[in-house]
C-alpha atoms as a PDB file:
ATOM      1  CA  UNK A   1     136.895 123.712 113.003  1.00  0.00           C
ATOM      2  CA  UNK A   2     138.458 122.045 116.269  1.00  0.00           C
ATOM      3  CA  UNK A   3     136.971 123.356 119.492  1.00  0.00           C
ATOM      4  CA  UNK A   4     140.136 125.547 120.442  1.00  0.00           C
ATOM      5  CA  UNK A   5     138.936 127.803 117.250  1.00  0.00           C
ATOM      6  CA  UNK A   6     135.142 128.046 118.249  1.00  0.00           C
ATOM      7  CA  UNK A   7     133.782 131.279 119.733  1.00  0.00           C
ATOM      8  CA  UNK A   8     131.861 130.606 122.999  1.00  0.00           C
ATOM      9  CA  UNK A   9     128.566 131.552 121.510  1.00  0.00           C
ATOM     10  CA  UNK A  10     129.406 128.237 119.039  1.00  0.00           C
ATOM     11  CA  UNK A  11     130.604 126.338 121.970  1.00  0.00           C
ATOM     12  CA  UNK A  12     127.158 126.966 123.535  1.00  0.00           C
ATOM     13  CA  UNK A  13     125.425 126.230 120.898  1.00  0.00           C
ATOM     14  CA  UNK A  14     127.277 122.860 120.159  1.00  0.00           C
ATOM     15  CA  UNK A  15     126.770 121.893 123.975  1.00  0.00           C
ATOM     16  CA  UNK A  16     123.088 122.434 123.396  1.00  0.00           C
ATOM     17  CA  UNK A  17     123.711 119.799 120.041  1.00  0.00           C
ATOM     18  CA  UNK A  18     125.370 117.354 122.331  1.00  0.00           C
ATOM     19  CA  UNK A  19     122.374 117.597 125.084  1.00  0.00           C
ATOM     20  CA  UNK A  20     119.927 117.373 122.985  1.00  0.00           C
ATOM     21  CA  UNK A  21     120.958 114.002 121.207  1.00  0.00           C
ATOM     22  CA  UNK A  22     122.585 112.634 124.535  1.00  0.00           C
ATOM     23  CA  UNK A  23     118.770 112.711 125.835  1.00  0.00           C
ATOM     24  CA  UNK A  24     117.464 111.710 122.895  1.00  0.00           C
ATOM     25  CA  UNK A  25     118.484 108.224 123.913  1.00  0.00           C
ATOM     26  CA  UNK A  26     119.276 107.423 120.247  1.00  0.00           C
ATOM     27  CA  UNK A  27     123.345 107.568 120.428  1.00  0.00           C
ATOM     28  CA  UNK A  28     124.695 104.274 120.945  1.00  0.00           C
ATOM     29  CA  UNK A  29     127.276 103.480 123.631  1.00  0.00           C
ATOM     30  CA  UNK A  30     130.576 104.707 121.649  1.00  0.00           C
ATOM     31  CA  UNK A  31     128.910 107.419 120.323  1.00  0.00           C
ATOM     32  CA  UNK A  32     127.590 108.523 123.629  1.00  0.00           C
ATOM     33  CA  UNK A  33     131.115 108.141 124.955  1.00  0.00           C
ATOM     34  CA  UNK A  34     132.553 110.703 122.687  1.00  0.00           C
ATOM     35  CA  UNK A  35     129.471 113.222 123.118  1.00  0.00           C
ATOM     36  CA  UNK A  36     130.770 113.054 126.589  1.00  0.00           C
ATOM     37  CA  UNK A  37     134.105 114.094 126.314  1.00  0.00           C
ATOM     38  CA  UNK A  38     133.311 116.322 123.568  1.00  0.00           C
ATOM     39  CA  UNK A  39     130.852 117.873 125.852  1.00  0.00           C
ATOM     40  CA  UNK A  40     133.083 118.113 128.939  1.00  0.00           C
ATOM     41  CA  UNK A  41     136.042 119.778 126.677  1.00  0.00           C
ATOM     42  CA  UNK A  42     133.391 122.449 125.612  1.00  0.00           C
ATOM     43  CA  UNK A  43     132.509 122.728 129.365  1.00  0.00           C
ATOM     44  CA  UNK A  44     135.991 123.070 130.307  1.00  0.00           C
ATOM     45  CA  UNK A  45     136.648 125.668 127.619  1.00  0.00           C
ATOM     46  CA  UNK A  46     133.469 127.860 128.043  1.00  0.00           C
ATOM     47  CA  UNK A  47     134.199 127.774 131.936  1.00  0.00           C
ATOM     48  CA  UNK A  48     137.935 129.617 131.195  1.00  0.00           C
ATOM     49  CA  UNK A  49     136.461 131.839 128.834  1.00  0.00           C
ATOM     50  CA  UNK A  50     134.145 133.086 131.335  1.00  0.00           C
ATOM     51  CA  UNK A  51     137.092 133.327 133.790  1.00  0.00           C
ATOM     52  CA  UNK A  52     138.674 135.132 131.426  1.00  0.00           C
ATOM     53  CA  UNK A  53     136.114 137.576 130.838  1.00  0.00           C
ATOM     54  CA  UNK A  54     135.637 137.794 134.646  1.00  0.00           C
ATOM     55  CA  UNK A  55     139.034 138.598 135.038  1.00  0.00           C
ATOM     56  CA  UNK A  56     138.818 141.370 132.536  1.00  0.00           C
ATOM     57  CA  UNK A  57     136.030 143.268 133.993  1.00  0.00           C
ATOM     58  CA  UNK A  58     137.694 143.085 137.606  1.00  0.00           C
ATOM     59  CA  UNK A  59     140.734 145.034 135.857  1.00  0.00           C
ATOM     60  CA  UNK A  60     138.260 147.290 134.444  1.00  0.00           C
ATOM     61  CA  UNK A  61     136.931 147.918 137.229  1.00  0.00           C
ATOM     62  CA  UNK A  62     140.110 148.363 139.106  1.00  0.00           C
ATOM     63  CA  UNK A  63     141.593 150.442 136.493  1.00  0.00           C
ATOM     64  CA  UNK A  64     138.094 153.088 136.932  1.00  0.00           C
ATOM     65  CA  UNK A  65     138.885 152.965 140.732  1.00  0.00           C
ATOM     66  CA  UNK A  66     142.158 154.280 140.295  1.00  0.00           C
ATOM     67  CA  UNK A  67     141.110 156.648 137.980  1.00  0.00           C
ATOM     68  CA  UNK A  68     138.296 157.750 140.268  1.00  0.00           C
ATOM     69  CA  UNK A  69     141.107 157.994 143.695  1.00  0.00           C
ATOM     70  CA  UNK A  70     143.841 160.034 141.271  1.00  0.00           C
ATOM     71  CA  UNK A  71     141.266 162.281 140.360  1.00  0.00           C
ATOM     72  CA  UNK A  72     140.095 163.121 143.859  1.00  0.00           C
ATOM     73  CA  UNK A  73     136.262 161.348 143.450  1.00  0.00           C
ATOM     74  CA  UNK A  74     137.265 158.960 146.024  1.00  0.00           C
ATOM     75  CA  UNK A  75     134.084 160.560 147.447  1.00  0.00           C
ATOM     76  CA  UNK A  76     132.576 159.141 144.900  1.00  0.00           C
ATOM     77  CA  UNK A  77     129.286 156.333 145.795  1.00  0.00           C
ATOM     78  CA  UNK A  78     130.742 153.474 148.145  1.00  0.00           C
ATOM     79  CA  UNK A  79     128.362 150.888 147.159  1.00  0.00           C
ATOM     80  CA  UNK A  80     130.328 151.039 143.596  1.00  0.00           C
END
């Protein structure tokens, strides 16, 4: 499975993989080379998933807003 096709809860979980034998202190130079940029892809990919997700809930949130005003509940709790 490349890393475009993992889920982020596998991403995690391989990062934590990667960590682990990184400290380890067993990989040799190469190997720790390509734990590196194996790890920083994973990085990079969990990081825009987040985003992603971020983004997501902002629209959600938007989205309830808008609701809210069009209803007339723009009353409504301002610390929401």
């Amino acid at each position: 499975m490349s890393e475009q096709e993992l889920s982020y809860e596998a991403a995690t979980a391989r990062l934590e993989e990667i960590i682990k034998r990184l400290d380890s202190a067993e990989a040799g130079l190469r190997e720790t080379l390509d734990l590196c940029r194996e790890g920083r892809s994973l990085v990079e990919r969990c990081a825009a998933e987040l985003e992603a997700v971020g983004k997501g809930l902002e629209e959600l949130r938007l989205d309830e807003l808008v609701a809210r005003l069009a209803n007339g509940a723009d009353g409504a709790d301002p610390a929401r």
